[in-house]
C-alpha atoms as a PDB file:
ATOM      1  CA  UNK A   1      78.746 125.136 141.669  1.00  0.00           C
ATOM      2  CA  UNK A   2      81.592 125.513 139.172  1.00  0.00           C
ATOM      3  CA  UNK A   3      84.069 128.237 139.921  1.00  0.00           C
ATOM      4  CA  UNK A   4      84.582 129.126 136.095  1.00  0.00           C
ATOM      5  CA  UNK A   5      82.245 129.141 133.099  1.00  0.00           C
ATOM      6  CA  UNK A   6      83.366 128.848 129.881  1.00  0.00           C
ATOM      7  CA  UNK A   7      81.268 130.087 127.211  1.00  0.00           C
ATOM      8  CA  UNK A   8      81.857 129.137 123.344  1.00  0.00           C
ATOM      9  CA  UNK A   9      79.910 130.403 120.759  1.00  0.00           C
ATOM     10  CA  UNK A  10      80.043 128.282 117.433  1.00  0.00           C
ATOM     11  CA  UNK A  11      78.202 128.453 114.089  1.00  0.00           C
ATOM     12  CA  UNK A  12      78.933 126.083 111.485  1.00  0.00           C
ATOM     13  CA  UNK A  13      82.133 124.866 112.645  1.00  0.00           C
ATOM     14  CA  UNK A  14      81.833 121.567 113.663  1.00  0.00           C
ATOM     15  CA  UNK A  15      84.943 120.667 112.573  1.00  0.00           C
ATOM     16  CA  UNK A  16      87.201 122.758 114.703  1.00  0.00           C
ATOM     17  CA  UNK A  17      84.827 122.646 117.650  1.00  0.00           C
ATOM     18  CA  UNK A  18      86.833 119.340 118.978  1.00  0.00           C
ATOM     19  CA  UNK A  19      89.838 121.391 119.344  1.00  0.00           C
ATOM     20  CA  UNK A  20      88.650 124.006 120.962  1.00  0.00           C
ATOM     21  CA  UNK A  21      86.863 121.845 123.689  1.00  0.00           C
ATOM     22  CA  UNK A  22      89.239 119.709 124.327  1.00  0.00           C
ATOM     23  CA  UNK A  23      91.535 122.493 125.033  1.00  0.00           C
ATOM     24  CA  UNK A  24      89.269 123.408 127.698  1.00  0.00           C
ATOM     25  CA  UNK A  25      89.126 120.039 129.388  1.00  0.00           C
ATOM     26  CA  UNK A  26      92.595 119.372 129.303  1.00  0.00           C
ATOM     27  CA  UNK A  27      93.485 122.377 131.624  1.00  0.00           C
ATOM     28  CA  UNK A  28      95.319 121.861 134.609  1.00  0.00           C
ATOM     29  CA  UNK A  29      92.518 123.754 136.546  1.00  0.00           C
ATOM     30  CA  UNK A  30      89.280 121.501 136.386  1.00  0.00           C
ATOM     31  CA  UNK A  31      86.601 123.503 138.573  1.00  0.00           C
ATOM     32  CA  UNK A  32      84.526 124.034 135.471  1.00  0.00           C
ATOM     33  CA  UNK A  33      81.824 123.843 133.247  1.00  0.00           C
ATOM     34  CA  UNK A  34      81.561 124.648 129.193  1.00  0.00           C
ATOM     35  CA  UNK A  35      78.609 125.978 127.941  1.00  0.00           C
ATOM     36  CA  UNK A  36      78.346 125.513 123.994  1.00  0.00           C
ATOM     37  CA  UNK A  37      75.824 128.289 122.593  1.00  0.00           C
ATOM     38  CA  UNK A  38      75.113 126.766 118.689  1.00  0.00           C
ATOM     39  CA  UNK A  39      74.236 129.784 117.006  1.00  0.00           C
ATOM     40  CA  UNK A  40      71.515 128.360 114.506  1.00  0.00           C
ATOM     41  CA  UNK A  41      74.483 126.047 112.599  1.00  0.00           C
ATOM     42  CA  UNK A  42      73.142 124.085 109.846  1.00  0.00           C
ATOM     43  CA  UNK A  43      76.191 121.025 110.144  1.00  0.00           C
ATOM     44  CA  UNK A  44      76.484 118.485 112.738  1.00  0.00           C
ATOM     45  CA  UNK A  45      77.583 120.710 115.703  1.00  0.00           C
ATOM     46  CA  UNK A  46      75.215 119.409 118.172  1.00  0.00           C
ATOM     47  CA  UNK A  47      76.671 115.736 117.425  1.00  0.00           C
ATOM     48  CA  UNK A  48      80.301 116.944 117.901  1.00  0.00           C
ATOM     49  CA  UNK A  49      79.243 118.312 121.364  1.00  0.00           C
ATOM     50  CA  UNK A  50      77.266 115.553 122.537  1.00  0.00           C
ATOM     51  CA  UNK A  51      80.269 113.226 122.037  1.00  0.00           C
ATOM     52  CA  UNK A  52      82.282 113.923 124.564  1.00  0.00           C
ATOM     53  CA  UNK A  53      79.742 112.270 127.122  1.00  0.00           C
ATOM     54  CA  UNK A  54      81.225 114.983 129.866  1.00  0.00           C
ATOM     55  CA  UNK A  55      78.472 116.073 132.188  1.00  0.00           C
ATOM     56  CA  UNK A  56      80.371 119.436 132.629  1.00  0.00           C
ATOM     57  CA  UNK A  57      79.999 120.438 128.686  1.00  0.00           C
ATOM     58  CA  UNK A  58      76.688 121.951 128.386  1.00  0.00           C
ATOM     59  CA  UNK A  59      74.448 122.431 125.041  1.00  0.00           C
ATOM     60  CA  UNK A  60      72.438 126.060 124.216  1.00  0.00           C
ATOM     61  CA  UNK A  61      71.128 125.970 120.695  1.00  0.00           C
ATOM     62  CA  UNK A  62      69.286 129.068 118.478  1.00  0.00           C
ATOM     63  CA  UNK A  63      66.699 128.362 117.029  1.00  0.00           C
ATOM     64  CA  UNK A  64      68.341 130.888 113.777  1.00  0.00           C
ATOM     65  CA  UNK A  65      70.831 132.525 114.098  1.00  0.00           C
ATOM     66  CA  UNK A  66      71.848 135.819 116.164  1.00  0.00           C
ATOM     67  CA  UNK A  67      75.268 136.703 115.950  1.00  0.00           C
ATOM     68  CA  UNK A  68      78.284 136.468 118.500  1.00  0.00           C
ATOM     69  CA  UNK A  69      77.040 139.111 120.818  1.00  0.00           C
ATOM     70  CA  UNK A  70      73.569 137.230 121.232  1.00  0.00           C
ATOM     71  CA  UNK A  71      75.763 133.604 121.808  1.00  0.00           C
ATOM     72  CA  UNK A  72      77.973 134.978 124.192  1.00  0.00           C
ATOM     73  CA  UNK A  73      75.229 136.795 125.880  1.00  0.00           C
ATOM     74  CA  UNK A  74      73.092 133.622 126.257  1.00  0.00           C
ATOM     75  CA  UNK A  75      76.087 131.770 127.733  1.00  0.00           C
ATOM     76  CA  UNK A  76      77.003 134.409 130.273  1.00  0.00           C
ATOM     77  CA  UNK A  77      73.332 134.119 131.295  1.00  0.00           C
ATOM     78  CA  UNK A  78      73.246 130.274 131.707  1.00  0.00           C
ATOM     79  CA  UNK A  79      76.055 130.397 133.382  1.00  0.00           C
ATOM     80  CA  UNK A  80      76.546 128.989 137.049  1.00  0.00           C
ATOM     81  CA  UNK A  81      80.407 130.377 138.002  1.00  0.00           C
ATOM     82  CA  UNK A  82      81.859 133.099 139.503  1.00  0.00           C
ATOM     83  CA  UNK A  83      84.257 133.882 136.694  1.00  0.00           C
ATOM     84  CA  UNK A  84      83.212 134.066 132.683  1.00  0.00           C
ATOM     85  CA  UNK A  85      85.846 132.865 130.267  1.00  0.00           C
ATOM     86  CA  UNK A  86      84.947 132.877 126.680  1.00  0.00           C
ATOM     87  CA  UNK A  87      86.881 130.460 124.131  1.00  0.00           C
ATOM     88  CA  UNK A  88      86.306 130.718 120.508  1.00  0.00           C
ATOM     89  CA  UNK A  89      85.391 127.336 118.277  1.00  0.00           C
ATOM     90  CA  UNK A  90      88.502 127.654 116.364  1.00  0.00           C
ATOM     91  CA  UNK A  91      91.360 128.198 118.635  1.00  0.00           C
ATOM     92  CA  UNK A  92      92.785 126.415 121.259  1.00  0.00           C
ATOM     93  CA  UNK A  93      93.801 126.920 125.205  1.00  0.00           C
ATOM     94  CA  UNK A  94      97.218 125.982 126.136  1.00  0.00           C
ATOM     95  CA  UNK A  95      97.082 123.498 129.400  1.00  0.00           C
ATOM     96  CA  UNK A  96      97.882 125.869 132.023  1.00  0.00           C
ATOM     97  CA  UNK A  97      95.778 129.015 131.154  1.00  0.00           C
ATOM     98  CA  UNK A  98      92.850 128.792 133.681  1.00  0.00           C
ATOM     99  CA  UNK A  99      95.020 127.677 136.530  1.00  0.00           C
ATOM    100  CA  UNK A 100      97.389 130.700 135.720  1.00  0.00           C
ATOM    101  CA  UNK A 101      94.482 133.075 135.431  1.00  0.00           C
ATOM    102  CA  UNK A 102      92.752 131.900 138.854  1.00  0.00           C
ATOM    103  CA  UNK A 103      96.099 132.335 140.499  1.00  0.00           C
ATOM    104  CA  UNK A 104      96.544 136.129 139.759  1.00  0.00           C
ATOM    105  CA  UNK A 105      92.409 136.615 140.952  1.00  0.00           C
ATOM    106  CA  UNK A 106      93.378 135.285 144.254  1.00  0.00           C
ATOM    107  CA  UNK A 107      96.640 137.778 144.449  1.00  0.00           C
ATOM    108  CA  UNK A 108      94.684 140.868 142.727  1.00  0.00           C
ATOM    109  CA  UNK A 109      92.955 143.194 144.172  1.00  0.00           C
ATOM    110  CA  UNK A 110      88.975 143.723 144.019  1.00  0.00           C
ATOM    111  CA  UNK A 111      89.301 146.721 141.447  1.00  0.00           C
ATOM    112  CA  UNK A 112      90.868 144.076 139.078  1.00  0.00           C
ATOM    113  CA  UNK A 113      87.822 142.713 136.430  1.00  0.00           C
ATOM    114  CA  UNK A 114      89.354 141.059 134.158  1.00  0.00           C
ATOM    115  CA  UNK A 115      92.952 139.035 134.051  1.00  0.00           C
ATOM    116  CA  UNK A 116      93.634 138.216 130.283  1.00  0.00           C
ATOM    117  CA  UNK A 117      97.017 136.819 128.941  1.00  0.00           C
ATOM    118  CA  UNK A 118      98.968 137.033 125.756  1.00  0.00           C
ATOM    119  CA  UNK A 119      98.115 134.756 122.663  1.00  0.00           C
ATOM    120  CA  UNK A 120      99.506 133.925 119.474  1.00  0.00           C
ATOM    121  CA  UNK A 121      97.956 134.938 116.072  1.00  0.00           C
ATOM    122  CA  UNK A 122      98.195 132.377 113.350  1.00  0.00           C
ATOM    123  CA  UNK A 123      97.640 132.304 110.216  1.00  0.00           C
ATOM    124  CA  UNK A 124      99.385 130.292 107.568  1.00  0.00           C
ATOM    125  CA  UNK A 125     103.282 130.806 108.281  1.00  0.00           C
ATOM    126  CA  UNK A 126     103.022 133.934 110.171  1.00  0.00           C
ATOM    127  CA  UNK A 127     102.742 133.921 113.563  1.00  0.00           C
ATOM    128  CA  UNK A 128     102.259 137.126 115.632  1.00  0.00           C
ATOM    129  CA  UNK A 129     102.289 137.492 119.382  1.00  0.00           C
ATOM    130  CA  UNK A 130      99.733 140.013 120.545  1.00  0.00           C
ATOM    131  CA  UNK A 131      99.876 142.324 123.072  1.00  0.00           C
ATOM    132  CA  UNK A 132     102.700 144.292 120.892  1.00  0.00           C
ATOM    133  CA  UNK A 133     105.336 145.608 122.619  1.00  0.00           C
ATOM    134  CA  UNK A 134     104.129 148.681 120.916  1.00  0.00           C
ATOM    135  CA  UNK A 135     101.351 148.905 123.812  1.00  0.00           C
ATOM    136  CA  UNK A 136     102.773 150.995 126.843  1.00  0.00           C
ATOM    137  CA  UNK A 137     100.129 150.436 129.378  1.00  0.00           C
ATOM    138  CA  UNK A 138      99.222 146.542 129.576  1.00  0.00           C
ATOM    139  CA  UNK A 139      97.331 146.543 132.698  1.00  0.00           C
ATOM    140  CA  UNK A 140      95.822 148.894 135.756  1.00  0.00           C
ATOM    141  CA  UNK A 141      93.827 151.300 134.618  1.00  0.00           C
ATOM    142  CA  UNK A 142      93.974 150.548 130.527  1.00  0.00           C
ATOM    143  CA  UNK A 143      90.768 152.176 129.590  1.00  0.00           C
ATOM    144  CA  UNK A 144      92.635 154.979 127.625  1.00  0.00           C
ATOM    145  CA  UNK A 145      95.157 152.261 125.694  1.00  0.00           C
ATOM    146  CA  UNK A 146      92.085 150.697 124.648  1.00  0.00           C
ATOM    147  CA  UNK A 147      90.545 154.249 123.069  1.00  0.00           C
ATOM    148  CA  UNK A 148      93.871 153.543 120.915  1.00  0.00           C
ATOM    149  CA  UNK A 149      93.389 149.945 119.906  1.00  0.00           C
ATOM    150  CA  UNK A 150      91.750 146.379 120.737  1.00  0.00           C
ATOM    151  CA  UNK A 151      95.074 144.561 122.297  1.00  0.00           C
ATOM    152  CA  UNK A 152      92.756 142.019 124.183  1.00  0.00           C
ATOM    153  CA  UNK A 153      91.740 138.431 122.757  1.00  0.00           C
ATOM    154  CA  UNK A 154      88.393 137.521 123.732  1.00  0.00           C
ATOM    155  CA  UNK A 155      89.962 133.933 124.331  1.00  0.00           C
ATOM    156  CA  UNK A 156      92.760 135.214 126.216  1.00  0.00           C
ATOM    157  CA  UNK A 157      90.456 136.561 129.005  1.00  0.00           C
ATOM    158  CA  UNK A 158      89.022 135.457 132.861  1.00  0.00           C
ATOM    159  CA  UNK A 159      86.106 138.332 133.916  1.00  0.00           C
ATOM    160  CA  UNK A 160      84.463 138.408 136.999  1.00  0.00           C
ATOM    161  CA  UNK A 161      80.688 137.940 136.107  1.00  0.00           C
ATOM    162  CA  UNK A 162      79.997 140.620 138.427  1.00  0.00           C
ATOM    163  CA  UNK A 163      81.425 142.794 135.563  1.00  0.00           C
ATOM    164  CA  UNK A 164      78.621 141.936 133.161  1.00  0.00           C
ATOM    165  CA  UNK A 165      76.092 142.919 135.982  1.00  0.00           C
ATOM    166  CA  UNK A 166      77.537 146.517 136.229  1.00  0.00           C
ATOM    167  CA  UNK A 167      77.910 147.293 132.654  1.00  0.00           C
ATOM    168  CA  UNK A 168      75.380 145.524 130.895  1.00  0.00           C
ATOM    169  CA  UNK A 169      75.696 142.067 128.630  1.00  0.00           C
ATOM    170  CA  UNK A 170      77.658 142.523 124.643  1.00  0.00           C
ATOM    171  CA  UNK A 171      75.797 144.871 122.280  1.00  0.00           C
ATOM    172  CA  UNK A 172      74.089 142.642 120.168  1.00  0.00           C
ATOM    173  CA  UNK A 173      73.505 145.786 117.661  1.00  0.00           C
ATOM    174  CA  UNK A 174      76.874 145.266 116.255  1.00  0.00           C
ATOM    175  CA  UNK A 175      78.345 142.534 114.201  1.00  0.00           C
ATOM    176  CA  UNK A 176      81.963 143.268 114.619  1.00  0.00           C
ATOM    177  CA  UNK A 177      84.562 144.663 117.677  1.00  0.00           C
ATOM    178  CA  UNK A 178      81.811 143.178 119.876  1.00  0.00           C
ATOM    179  CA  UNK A 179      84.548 142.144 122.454  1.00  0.00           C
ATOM    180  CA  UNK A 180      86.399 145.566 121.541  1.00  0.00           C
ATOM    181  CA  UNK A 181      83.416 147.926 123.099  1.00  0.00           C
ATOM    182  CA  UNK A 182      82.561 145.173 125.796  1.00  0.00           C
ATOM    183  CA  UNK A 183      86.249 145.717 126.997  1.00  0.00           C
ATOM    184  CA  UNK A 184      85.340 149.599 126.662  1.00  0.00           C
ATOM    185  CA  UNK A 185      82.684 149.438 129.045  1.00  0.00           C
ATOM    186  CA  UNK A 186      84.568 147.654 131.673  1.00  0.00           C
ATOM    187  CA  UNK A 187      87.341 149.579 131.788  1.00  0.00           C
ATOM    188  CA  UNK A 188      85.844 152.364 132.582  1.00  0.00           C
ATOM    189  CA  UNK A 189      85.103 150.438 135.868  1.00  0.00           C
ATOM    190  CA  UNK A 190      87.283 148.266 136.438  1.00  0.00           C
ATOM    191  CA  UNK A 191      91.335 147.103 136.264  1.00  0.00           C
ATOM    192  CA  UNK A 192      92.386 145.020 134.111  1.00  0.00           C
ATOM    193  CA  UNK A 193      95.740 142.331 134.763  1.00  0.00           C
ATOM    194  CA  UNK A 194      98.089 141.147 132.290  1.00  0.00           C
ATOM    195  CA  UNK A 195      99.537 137.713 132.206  1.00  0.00           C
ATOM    196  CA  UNK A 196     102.477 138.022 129.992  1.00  0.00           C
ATOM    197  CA  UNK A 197     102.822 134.759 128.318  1.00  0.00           C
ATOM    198  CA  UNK A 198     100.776 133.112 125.604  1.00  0.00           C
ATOM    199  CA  UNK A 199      98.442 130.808 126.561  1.00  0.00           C
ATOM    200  CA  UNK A 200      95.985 130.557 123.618  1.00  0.00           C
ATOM    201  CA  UNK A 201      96.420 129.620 120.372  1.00  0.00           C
ATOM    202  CA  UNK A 202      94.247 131.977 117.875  1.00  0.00           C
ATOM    203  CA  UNK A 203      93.784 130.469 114.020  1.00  0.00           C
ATOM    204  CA  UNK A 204      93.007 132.741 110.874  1.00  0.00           C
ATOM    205  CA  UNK A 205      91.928 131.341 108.041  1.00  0.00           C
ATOM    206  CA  UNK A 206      90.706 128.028 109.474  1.00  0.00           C
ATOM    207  CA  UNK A 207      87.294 128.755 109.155  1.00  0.00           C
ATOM    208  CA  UNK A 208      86.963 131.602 111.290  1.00  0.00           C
ATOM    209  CA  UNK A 209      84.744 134.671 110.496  1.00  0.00           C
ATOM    210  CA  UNK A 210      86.166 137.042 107.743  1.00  0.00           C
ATOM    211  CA  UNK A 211      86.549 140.463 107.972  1.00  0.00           C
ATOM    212  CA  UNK A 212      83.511 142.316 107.180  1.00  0.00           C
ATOM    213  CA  UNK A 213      84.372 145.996 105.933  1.00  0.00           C
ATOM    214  CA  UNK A 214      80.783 147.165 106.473  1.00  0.00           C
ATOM    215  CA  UNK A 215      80.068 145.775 109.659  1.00  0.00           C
ATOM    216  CA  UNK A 216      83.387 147.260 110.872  1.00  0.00           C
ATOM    217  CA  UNK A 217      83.283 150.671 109.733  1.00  0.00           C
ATOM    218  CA  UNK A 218      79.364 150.284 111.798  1.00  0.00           C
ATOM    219  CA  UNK A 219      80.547 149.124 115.059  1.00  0.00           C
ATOM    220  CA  UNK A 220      83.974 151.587 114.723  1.00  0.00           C
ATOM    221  CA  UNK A 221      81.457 154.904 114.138  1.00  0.00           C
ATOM    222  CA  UNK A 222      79.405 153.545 116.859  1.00  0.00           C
ATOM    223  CA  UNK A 223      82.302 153.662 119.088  1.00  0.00           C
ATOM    224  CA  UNK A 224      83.754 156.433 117.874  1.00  0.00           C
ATOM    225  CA  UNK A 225      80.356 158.561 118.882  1.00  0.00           C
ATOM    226  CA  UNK A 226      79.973 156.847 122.294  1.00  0.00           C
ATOM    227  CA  UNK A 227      83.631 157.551 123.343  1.00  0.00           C
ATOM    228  CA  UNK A 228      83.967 161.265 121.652  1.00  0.00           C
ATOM    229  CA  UNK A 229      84.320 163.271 124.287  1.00  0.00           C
ATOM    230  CA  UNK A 230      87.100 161.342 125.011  1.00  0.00           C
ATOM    231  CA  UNK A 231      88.619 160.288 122.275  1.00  0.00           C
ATOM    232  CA  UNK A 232      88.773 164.363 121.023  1.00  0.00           C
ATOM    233  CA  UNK A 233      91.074 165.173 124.044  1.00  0.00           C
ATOM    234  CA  UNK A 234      93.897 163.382 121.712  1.00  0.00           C
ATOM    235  CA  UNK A 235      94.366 164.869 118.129  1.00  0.00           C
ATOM    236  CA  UNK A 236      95.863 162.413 116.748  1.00  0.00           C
ATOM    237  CA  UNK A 237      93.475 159.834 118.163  1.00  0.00           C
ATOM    238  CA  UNK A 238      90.829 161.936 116.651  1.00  0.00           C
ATOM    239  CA  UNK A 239      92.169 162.218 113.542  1.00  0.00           C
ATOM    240  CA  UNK A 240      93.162 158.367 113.053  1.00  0.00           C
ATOM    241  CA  UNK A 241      89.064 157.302 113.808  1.00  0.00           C
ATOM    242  CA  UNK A 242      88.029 159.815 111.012  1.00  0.00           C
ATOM    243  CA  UNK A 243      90.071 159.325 108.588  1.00  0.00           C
ATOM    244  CA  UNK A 244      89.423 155.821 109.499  1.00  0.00           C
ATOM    245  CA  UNK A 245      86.374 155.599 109.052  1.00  0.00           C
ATOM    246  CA  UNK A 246      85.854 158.548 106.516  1.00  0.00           C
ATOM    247  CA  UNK A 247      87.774 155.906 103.829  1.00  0.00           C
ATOM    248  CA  UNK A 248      86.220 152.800 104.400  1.00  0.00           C
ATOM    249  CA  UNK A 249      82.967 154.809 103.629  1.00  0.00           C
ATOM    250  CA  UNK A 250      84.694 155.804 100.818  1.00  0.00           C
ATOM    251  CA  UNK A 251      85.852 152.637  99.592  1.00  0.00           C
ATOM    252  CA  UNK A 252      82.054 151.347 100.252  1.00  0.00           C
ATOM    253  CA  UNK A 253      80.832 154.259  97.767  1.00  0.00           C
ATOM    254  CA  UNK A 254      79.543 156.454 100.314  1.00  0.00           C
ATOM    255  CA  UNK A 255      81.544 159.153  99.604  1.00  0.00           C
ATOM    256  CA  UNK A 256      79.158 162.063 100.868  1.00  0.00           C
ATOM    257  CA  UNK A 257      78.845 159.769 104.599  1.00  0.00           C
ATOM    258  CA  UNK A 258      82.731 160.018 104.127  1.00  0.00           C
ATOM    259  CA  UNK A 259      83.564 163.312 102.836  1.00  0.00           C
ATOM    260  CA  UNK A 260      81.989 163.867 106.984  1.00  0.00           C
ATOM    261  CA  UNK A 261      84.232 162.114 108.291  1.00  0.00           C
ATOM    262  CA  UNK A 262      87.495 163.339 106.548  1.00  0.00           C
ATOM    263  CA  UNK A 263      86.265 166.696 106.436  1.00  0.00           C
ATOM    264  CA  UNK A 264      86.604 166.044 110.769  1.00  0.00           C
ATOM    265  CA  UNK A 265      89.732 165.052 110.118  1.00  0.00           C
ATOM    266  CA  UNK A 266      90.767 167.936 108.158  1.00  0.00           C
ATOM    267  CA  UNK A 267      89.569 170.399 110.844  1.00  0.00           C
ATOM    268  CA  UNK A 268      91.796 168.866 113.043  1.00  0.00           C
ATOM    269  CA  UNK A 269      95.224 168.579 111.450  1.00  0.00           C
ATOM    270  CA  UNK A 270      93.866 171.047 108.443  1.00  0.00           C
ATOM    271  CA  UNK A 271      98.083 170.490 106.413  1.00  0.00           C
ATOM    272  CA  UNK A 272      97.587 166.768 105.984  1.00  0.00           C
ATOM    273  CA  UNK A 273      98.366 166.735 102.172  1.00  0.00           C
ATOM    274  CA  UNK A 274      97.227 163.260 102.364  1.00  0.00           C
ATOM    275  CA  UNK A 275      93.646 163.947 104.113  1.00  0.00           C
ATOM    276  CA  UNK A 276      93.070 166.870 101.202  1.00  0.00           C
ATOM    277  CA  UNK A 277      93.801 164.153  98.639  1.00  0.00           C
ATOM    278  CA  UNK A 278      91.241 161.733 100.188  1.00  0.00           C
ATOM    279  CA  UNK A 279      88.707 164.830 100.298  1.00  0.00           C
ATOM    280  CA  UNK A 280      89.276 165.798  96.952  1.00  0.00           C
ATOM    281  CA  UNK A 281      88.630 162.462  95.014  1.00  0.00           C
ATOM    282  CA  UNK A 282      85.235 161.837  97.331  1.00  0.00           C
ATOM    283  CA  UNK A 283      84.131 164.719  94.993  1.00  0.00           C
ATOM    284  CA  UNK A 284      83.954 163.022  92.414  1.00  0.00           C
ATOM    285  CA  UNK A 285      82.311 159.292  91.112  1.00  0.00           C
ATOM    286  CA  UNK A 286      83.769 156.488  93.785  1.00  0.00           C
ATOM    287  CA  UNK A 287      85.052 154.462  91.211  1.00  0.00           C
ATOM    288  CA  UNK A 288      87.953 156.849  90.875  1.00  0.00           C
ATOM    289  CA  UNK A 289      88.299 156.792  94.532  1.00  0.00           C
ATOM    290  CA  UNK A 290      89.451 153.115  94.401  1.00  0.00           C
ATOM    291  CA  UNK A 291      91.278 153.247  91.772  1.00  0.00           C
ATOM    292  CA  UNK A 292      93.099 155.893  93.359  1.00  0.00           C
ATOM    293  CA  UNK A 293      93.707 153.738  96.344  1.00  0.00           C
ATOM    294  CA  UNK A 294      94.730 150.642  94.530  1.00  0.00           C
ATOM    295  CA  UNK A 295      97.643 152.780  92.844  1.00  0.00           C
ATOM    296  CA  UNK A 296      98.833 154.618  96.033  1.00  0.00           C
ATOM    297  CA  UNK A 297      98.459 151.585  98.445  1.00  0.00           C
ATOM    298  CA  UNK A 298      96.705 153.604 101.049  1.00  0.00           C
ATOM    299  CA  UNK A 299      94.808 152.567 103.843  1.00  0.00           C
ATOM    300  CA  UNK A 300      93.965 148.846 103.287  1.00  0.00           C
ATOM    301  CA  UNK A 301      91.324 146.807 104.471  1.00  0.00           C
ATOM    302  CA  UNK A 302      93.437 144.308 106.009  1.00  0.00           C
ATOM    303  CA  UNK A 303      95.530 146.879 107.457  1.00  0.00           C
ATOM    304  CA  UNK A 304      92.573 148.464 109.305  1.00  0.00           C
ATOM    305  CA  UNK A 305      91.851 144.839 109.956  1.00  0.00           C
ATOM    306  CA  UNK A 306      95.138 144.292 111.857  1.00  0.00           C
ATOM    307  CA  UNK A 307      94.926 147.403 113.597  1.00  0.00           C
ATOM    308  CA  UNK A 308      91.936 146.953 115.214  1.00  0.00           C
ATOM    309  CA  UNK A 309      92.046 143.445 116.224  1.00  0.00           C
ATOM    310  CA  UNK A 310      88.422 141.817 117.342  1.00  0.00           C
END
């Protein structure tokens, strides 16, 4: 029986698949096996897989496709070891990452779930290392960093599979911050430890899966309403996921939906000049909303994007 499972997920990218399993198999720790969960792709995926001729890499196909939570859930299920890691079909392990990861396990205590590392964010000339510095609490007991923001890779992490067992598989409901509310739900049982070093490569705009405003603004109300109670014990925490998620509503052209949400907002920090602004233009036709927001450079997609990192 392997020791460590490695799930991928993949749908319609047969052409960075190579890289990402071959990242796995070149690890310095070999006590594995890769499970490849083809989520209904419509391109030569299964081929790509089937040519390494390695007993250990193991095929899962849809039949259509489900989303990531479904894949990942279907590889955790098929899967033989002790410990999950997940790599994504467009990024890459650096040599050294599972052997690293196995090493803190054995010199952790029980409490600790999940060991992840740091990883480098790519995309075109920029390169960003992520945890930020910005993050004070790394490891332990993280649960209320992670109220705050998604600092966690899903590549960049070695769980326990007895995690999945205590607080359920991903929510395959939502479409985006899947790995976001999975780490959520562990937290709240479990420690996490930090490996600070990058040892995975993650690629934007290779191929990977855009940002989707309206599946974001779903999954963040969604865990917005499951984490209130605590997320209201911090104004400004409070304030951040409405306004948050009162202007992408907005910028959809659901202003009533977000007139809710910044209305929340405005309750709890009722001088914002800037949350009056956004309360005052959802009054009116949505169009001038956006326009409004093009001229002042407010909140912007990609910003939110960056902040909460899937």
């Amino acid at each position: 029986m392997p020791k460590v499972s490695v799930v991928i997920p993949t749908y319609n990218r047969a052409k960075l698949l190579k890289r990402a399993i071959r990242s796995v198999l070149n690890q310095t720790y070999q006590d594995f096996e890769i499970i490849v969960v083809d989520d209904g792709s419509t391109d030569n995926t299964e081929e790509i897989v089937r040519s390494f001729g390695d007993g250990r890499v193991r095929y899962i196909r849809h039949k259509e496709n489900k989303g990531e939570a479904a894949a990942r859930n279907t590889g955790i299920k098929a899967a033989k070891g002790k410990y999950i890691a997940s790599q994504d079909s467009d990024d890459e392990w650096l040599p050294e990452k599972l052997e690293k990861q196995m090493k803190t396990f054995h010199n952790v205590s029980p409490k600790v779930g999940v060991v992840y590392t740091g990883f480098w964010k790519l995309q075109g000339d920029k390169k960003i290392y992520i945890p930020s510095s910005a993050i004070d609490q790394k490891e332990g007991n993280i649960y209320n960093s992670l109220l705050e923001i998604n600092f966690i890779g899903t590549p960049a992490t070695l769980i326990r599979k007895e995690c999945f067992e205590r607080v359920g598989m991903f929510n395959e409901r939502l479409r985006d911050f899947v790995d976001w509310e999975m780490w959520l739900r562990i937290s709240k049982h479990y420690h996490f430890e930090y490996i600070k070093e990058s040892l995975v490569n993650v690629y934007y705009g290779c191929g990977n899966v855009s940002y989707n405003s309206e599946a974001s603004v779903v999954a963040l109300e969604f865990i917005f309403k499951k984490y209130f109670e605590d997320i209201k014990k911090n104004r400004k925490l409070l304030i951040r996921y409405c306004s948050d998620i009162g202007h992408v509503y907005c910028l959809q052209g659901q202003t009533k939906r977000g007139r809710v949400y910044i209305l929340q907002a405005i309750k709890a920090y009722p001088f914002s000049i800037k949350l009056l602004v956004m309360a005052f233009l959802s009054l009116f036709d949505p169009v001038l909303y956006k326009t409004a927001v093009k001229m002042k450079e407010s909140i912007t997609l990609q910003k939110l994007e960056n902040e909460y990192l899937r």
